[in-house]
N, C-alpha and C. Protein backbone atom coordinates (compact mmCIF):
# COMPACT_ATOMS: atom_id res chain seq x y z
N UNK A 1 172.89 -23.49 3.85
CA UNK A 1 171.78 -24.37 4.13
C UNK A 1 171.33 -25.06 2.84
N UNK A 2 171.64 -26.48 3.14
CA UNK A 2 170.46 -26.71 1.88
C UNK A 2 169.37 -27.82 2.29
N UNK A 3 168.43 -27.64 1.33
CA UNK A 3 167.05 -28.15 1.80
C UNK A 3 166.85 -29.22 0.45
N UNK A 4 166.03 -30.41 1.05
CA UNK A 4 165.80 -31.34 -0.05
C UNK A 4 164.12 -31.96 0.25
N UNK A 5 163.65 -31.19 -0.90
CA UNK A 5 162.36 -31.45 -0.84
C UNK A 5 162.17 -33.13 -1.31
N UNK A 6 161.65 -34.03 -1.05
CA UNK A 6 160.94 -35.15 -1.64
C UNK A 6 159.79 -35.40 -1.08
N UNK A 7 159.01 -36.46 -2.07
CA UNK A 7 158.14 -37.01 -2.19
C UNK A 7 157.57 -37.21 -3.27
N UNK A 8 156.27 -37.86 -3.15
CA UNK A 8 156.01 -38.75 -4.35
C UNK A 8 155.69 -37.69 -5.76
N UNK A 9 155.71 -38.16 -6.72
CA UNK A 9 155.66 -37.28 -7.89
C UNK A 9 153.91 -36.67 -7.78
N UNK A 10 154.00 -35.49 -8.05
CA UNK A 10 152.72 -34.37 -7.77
C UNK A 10 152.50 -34.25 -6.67
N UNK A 11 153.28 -34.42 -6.05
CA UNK A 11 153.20 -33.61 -4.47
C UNK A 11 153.36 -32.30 -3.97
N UNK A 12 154.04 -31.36 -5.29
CA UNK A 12 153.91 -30.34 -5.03
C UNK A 12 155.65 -29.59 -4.79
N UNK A 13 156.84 -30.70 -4.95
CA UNK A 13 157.44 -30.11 -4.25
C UNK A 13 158.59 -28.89 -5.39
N UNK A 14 158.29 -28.67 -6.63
CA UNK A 14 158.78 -28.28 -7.36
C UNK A 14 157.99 -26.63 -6.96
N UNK A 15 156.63 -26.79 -6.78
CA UNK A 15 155.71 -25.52 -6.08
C UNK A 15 156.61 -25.39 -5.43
N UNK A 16 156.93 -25.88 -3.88
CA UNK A 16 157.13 -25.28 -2.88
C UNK A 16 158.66 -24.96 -2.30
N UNK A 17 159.40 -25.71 -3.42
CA UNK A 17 160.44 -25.66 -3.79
C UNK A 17 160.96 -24.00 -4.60
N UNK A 18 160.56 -23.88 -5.07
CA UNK A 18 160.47 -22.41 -5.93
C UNK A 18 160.42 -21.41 -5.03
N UNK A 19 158.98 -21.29 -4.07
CA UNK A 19 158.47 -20.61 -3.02
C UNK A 19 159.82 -20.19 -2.02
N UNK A 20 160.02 -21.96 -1.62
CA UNK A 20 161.14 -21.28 -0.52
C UNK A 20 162.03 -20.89 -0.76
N UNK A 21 162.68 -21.17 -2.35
CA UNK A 21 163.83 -20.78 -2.35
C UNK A 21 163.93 -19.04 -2.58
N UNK A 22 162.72 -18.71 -3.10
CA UNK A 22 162.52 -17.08 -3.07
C UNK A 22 162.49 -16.16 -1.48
N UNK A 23 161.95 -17.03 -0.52
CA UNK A 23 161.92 -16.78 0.47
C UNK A 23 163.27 -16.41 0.94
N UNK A 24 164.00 -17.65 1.31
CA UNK A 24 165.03 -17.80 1.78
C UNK A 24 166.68 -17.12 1.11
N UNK A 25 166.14 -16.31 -0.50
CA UNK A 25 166.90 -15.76 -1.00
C UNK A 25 168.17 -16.94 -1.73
N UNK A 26 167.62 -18.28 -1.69
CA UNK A 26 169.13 -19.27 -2.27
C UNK A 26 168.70 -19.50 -3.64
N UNK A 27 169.36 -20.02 -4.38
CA UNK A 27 169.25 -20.80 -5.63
C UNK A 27 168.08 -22.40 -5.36
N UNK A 28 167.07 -22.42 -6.51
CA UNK A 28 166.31 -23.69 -6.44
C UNK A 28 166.98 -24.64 -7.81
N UNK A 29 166.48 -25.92 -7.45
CA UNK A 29 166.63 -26.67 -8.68
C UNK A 29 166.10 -27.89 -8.40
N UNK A 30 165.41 -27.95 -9.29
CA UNK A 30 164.57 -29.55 -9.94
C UNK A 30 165.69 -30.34 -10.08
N UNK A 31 165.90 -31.37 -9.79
CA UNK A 31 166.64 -32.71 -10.04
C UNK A 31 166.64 -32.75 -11.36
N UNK A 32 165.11 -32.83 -11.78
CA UNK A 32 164.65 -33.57 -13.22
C UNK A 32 165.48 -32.87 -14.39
N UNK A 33 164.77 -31.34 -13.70
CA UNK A 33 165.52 -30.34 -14.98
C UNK A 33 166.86 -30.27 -15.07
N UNK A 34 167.70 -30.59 -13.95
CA UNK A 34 169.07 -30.52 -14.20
C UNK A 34 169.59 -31.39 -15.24
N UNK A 35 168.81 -32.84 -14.95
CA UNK A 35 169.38 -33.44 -15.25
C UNK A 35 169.02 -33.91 -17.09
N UNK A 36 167.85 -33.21 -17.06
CA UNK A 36 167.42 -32.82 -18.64
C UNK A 36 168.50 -31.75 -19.29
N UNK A 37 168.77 -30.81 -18.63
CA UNK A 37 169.87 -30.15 -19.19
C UNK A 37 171.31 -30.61 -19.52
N UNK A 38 171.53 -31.46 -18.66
CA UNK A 38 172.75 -32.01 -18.61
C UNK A 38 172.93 -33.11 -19.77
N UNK A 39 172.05 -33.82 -19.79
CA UNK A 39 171.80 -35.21 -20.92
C UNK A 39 171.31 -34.32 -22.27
N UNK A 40 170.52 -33.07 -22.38
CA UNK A 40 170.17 -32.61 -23.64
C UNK A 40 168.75 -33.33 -24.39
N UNK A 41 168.50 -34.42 -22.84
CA UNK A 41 166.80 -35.18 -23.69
C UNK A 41 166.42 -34.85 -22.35
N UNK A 42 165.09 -35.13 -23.08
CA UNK A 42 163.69 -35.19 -21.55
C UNK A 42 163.78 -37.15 -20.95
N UNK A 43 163.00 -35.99 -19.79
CA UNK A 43 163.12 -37.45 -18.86
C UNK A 43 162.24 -38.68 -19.63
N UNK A 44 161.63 -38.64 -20.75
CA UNK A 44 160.36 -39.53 -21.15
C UNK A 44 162.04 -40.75 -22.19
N UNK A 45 162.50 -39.15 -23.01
CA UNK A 45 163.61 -39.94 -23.77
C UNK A 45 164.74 -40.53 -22.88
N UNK A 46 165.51 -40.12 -21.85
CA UNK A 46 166.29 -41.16 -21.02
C UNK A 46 165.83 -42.04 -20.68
N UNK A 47 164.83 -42.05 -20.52
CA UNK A 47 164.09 -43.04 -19.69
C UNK A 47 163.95 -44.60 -20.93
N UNK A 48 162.92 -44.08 -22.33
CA UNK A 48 163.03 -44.85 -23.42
C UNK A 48 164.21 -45.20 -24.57
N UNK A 49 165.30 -44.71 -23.94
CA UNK A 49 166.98 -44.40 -24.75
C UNK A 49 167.74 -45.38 -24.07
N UNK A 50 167.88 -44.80 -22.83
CA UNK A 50 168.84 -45.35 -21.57
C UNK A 50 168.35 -46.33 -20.65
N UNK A 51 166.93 -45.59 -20.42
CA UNK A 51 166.53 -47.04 -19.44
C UNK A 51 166.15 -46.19 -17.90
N UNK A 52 165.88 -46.79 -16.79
CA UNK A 52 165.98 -46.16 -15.38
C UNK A 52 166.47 -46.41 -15.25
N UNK A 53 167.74 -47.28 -15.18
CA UNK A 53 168.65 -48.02 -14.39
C UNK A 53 169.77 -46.19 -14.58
N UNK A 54 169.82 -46.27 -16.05
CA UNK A 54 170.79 -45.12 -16.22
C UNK A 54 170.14 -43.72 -15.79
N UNK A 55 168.58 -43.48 -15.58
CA UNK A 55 168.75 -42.67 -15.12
C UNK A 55 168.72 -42.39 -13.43
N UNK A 56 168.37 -43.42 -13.18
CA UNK A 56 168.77 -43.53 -11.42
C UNK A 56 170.06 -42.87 -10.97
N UNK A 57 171.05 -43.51 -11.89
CA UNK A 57 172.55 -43.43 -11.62
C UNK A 57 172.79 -41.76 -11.81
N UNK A 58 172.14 -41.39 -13.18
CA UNK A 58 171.95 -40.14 -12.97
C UNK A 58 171.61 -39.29 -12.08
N UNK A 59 171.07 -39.67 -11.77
CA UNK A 59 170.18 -39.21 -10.41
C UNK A 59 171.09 -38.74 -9.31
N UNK A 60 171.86 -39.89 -8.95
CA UNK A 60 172.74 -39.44 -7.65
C UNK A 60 174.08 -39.08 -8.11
N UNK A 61 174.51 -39.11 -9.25
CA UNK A 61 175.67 -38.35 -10.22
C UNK A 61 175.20 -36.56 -9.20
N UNK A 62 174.18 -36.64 -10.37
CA UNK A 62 174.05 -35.40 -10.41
C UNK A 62 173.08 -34.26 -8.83
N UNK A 63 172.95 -35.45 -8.00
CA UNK A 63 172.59 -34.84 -6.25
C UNK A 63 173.84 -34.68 -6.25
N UNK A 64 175.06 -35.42 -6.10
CA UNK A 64 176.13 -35.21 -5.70
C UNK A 64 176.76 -34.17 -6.16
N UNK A 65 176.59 -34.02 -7.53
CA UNK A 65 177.51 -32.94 -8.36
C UNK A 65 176.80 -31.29 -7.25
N UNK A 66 175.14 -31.33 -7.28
CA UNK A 66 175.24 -29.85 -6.68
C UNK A 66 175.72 -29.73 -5.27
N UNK A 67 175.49 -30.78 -3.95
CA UNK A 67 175.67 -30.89 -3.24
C UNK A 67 177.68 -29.86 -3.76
N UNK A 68 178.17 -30.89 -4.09
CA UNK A 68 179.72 -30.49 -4.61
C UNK A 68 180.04 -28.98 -4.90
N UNK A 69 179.56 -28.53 -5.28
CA UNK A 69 179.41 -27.23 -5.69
C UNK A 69 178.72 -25.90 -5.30
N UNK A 70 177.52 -26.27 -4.69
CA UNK A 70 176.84 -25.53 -4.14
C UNK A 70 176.69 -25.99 -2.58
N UNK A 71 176.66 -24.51 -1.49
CA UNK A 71 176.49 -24.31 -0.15
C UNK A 71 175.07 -24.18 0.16
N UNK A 72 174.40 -23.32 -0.20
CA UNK A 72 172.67 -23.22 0.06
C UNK A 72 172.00 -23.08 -1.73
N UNK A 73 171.14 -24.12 -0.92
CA UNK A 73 170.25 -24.43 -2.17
C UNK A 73 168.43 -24.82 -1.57
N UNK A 74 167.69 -24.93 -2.32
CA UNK A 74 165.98 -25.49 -2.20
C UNK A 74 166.51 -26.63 -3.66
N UNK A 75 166.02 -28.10 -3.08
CA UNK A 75 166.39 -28.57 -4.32
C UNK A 75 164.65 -29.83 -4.16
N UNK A 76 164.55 -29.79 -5.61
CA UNK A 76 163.35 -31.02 -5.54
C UNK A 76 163.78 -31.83 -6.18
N UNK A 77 163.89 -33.05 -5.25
CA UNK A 77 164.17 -34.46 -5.57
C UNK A 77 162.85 -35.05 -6.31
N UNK A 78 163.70 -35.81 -7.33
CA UNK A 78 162.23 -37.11 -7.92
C UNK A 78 161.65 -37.40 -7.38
N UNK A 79 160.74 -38.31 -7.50
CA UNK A 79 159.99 -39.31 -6.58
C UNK A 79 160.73 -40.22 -5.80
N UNK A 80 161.35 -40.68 -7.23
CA UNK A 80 162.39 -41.75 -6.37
C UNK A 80 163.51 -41.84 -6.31
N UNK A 81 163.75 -41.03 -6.01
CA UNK A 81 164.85 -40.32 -5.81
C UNK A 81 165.61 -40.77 -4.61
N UNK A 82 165.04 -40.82 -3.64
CA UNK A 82 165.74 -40.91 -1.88
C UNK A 82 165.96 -42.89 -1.79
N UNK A 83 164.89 -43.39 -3.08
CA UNK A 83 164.75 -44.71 -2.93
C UNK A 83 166.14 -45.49 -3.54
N UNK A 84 166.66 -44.70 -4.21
CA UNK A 84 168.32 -45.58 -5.07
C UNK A 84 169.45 -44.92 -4.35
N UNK A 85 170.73 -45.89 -4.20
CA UNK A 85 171.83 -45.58 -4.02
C UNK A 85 172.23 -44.83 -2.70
N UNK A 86 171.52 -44.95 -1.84
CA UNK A 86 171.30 -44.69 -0.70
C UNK A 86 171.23 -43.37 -0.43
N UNK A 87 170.70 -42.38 -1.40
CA UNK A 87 170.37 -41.19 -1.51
C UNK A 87 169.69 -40.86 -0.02
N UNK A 88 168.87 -41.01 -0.01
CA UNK A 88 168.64 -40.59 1.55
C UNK A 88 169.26 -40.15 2.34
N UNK A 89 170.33 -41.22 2.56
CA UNK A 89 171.20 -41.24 3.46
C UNK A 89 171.96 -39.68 3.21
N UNK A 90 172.53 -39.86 2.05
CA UNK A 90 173.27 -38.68 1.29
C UNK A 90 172.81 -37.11 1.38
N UNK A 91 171.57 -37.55 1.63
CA UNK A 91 170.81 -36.25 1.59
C UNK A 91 170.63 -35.11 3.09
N UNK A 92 170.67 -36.69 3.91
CA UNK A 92 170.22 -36.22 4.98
C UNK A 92 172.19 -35.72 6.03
N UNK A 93 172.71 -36.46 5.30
CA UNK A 93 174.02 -36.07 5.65
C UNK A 93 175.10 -34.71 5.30
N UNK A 94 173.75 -34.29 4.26
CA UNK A 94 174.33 -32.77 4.22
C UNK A 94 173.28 -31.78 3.46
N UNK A 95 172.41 -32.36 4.41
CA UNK A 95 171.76 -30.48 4.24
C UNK A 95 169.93 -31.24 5.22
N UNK A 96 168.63 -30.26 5.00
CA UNK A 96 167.96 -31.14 5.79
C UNK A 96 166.83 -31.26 4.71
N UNK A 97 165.88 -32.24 5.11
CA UNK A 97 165.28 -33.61 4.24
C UNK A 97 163.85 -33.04 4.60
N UNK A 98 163.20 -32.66 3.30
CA UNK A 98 161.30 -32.46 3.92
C UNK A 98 160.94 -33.76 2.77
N UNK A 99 160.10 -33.70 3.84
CA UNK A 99 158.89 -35.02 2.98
C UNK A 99 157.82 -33.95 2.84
N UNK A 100 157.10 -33.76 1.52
CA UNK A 100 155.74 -33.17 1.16
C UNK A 100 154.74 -34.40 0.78
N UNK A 101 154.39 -34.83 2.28
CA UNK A 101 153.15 -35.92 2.39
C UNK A 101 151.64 -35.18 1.49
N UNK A 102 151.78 -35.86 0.73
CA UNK A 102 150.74 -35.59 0.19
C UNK A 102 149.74 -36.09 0.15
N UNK A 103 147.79 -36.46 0.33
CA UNK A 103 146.93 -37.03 0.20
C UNK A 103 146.93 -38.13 -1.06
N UNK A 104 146.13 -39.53 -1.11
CA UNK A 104 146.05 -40.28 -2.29
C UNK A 104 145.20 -39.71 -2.85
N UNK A 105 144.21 -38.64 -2.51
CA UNK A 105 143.45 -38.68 -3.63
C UNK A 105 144.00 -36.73 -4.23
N UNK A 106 144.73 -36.14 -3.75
CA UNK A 106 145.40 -35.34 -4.17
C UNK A 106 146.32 -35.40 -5.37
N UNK A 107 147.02 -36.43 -5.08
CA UNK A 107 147.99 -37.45 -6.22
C UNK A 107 147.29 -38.20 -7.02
N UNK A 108 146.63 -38.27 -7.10
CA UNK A 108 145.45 -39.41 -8.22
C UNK A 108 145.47 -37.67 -9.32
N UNK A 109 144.28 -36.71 -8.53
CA UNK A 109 143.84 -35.86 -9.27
C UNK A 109 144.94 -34.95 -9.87
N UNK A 110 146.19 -34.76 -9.47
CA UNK A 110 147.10 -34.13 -10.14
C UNK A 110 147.66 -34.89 -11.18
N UNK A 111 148.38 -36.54 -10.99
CA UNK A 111 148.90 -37.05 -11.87
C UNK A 111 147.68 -37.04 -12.83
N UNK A 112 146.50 -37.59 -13.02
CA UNK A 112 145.41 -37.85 -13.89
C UNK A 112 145.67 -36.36 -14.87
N UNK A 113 146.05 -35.52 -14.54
CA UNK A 113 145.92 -34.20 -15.08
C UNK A 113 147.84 -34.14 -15.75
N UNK A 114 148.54 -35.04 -15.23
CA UNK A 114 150.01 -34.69 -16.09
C UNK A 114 150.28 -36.10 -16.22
N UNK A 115 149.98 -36.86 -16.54
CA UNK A 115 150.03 -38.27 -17.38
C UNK A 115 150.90 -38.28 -18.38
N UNK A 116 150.65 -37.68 -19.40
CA UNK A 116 151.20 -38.09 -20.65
C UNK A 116 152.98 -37.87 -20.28
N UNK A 117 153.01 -36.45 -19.49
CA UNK A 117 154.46 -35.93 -19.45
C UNK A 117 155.61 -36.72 -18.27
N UNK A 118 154.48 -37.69 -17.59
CA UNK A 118 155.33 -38.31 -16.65
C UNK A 118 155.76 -39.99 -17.39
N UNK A 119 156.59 -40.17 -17.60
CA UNK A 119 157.56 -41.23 -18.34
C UNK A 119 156.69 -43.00 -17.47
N UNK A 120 156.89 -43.07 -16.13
CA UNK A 120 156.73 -43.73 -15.39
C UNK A 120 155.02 -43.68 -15.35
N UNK A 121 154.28 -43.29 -15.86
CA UNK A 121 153.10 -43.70 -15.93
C UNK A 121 152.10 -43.93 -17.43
N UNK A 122 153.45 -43.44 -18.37
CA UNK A 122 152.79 -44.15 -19.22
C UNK A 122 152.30 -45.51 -19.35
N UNK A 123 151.01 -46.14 -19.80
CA UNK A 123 150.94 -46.73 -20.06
C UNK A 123 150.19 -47.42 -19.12
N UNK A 124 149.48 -46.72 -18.63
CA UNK A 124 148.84 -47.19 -17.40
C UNK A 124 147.84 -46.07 -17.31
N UNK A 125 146.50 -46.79 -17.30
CA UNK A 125 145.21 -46.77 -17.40
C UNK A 125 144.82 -45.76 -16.61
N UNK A 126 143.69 -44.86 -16.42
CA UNK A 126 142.71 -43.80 -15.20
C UNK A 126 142.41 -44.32 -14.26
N UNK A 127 142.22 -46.21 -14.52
CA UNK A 127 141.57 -46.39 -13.99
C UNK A 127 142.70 -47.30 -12.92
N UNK A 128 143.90 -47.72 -13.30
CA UNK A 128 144.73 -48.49 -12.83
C UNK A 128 145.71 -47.32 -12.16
N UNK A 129 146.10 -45.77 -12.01
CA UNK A 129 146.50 -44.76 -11.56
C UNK A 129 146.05 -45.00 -10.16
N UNK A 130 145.21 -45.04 -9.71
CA UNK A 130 145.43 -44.73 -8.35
C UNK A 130 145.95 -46.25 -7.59
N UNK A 131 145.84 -47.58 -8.14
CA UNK A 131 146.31 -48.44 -7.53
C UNK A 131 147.86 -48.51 -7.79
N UNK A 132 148.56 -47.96 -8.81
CA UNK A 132 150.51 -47.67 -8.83
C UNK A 132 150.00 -46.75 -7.88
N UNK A 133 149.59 -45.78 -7.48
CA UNK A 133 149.88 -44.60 -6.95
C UNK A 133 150.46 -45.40 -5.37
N UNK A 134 148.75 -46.25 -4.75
CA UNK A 134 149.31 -46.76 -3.57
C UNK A 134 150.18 -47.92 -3.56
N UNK A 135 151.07 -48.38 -4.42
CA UNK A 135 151.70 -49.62 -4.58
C UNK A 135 152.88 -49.10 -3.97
N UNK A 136 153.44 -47.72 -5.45
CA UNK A 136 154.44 -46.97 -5.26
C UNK A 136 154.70 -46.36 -4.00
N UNK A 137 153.69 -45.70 -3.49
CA UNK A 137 154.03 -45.25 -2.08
C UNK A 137 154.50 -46.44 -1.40
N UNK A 138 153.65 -47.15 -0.98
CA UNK A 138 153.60 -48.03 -0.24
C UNK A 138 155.52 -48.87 -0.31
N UNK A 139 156.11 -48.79 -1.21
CA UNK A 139 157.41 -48.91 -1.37
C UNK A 139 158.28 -47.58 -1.53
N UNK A 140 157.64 -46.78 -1.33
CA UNK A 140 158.80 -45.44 -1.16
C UNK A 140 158.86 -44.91 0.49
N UNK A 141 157.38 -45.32 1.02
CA UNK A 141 157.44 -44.65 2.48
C UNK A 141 158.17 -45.00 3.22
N UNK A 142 158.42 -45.81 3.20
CA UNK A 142 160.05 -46.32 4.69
C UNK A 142 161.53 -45.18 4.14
N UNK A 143 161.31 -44.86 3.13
CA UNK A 143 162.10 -43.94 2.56
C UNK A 143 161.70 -42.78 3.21
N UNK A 144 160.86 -41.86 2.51
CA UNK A 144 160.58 -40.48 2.53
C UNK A 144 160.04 -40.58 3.85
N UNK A 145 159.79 -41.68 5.23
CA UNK A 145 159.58 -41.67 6.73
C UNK A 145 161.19 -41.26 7.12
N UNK A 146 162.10 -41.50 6.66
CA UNK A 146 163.38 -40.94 7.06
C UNK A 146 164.00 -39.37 7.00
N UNK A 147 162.95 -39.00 6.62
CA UNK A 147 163.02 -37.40 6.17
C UNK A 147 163.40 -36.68 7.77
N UNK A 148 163.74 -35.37 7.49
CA UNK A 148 164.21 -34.71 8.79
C UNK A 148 162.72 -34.05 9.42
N UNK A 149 161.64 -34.17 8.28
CA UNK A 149 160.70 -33.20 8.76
C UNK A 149 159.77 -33.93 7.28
N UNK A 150 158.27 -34.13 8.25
CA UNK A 150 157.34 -34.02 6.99
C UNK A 150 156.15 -33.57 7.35
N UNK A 151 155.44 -32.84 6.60
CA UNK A 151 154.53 -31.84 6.08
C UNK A 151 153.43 -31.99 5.44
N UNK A 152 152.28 -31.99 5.75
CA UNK A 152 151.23 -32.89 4.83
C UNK A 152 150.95 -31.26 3.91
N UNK A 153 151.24 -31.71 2.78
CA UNK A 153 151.27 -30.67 1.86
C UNK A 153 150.39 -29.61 1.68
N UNK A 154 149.27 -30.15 1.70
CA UNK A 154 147.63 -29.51 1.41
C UNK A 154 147.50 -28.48 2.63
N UNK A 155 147.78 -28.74 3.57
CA UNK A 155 147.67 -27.71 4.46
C UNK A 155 148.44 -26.95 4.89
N UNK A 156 150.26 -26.87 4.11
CA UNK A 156 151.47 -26.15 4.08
C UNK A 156 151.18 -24.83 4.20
N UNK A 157 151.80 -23.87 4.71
CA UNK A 157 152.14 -22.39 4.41
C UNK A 157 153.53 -22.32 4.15
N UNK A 158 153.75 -21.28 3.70
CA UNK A 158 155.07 -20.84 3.41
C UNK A 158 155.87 -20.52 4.40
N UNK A 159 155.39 -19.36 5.43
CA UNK A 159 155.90 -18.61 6.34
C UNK A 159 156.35 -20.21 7.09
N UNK A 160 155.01 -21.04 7.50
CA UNK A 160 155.36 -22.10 8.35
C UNK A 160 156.64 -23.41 7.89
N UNK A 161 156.29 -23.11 6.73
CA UNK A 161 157.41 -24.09 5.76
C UNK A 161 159.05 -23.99 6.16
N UNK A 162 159.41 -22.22 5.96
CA UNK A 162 160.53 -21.96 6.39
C UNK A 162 160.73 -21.88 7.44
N UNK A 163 159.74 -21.61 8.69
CA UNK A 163 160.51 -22.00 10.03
C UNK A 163 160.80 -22.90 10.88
N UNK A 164 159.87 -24.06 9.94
CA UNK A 164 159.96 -25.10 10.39
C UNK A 164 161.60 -26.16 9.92
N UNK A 165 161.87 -25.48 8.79
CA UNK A 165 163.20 -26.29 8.28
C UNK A 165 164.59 -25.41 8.41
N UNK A 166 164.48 -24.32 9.43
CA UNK A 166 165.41 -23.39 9.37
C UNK A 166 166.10 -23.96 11.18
């Protein structure tokens, strides 16, 4: 089985990602961190080195590589992750797809609190954060609406988490 958490960045799904994969007894993995391990920089330096373009590409390099290799997994996709290279599609074609819908003002108060470490919001104001927040959605949701299953985060359980994607 494998499971592919997305949604928008501070949604939680690296939390709940962890959770299930303890549950369910499989291996978890962050996208991000893989792919920090793999390159040897953080996502702030690919990002200001390489660019997004290269790390997009990264991106579905390296969905593909675990997909390739690994049978059951809990994996947390980027934000935008499901939005390049027709990842979605990819995702949902081999293994199943949660969306962790998260509240706008849930995502305001988490990113406001991890700013500096997220690459994609540098540079952008307290006060200008919550209007990317709804821009970005607002261009990722026809995406993460393709999910196999979504979950408004804030009111998730665990127990309910896994039986709902099993």
């Amino acid at each position: 089985m494998r499971i592919f958490l997305i949604g928008f960045m501070g949604s939680g799904k690296t939390h709940w990602g962890t959770r299930m994969s303890e549950k369910l007894q499989v291996p978890f993995y962050d996208l991000d961190a893989v792919i920090v391990n793999n390159e040897g920089m953080s996502i702030s330096e690919i990002f200001s080195i390489k660019g997004e373009e290269y790390f997009r590409y990264m991106e579905k390099q390296t969905l593909e590589d675990l997909v390739t290799r690994e049978e059951n997994f809990v994996l947390s996709a980027g934000g935008g992750t499901p939005c390049f290279f027709n990842n979605i599609e990819f995702m949902k074609r081999n293994g199943k797809v949660l969306w962790l819908n998260t509240s706008l003002e849930i995502l305001n108060q988490r990113l406001l609190r991890e700013k500096i470490s997220r690459p994609l919001l540098r540079g952008i104001t307290e006060a200008g954060l919550r209007a990317y927040i709804i821009r970005k959605l607002s261009e990722r949701k026809m995406y993460y609406e393709q999910a196999d299953l979504m979950v408004h985060e804030e009111t998730v359980e665990l127990e309910k988490l896994v039986t709902l994607i099993q």
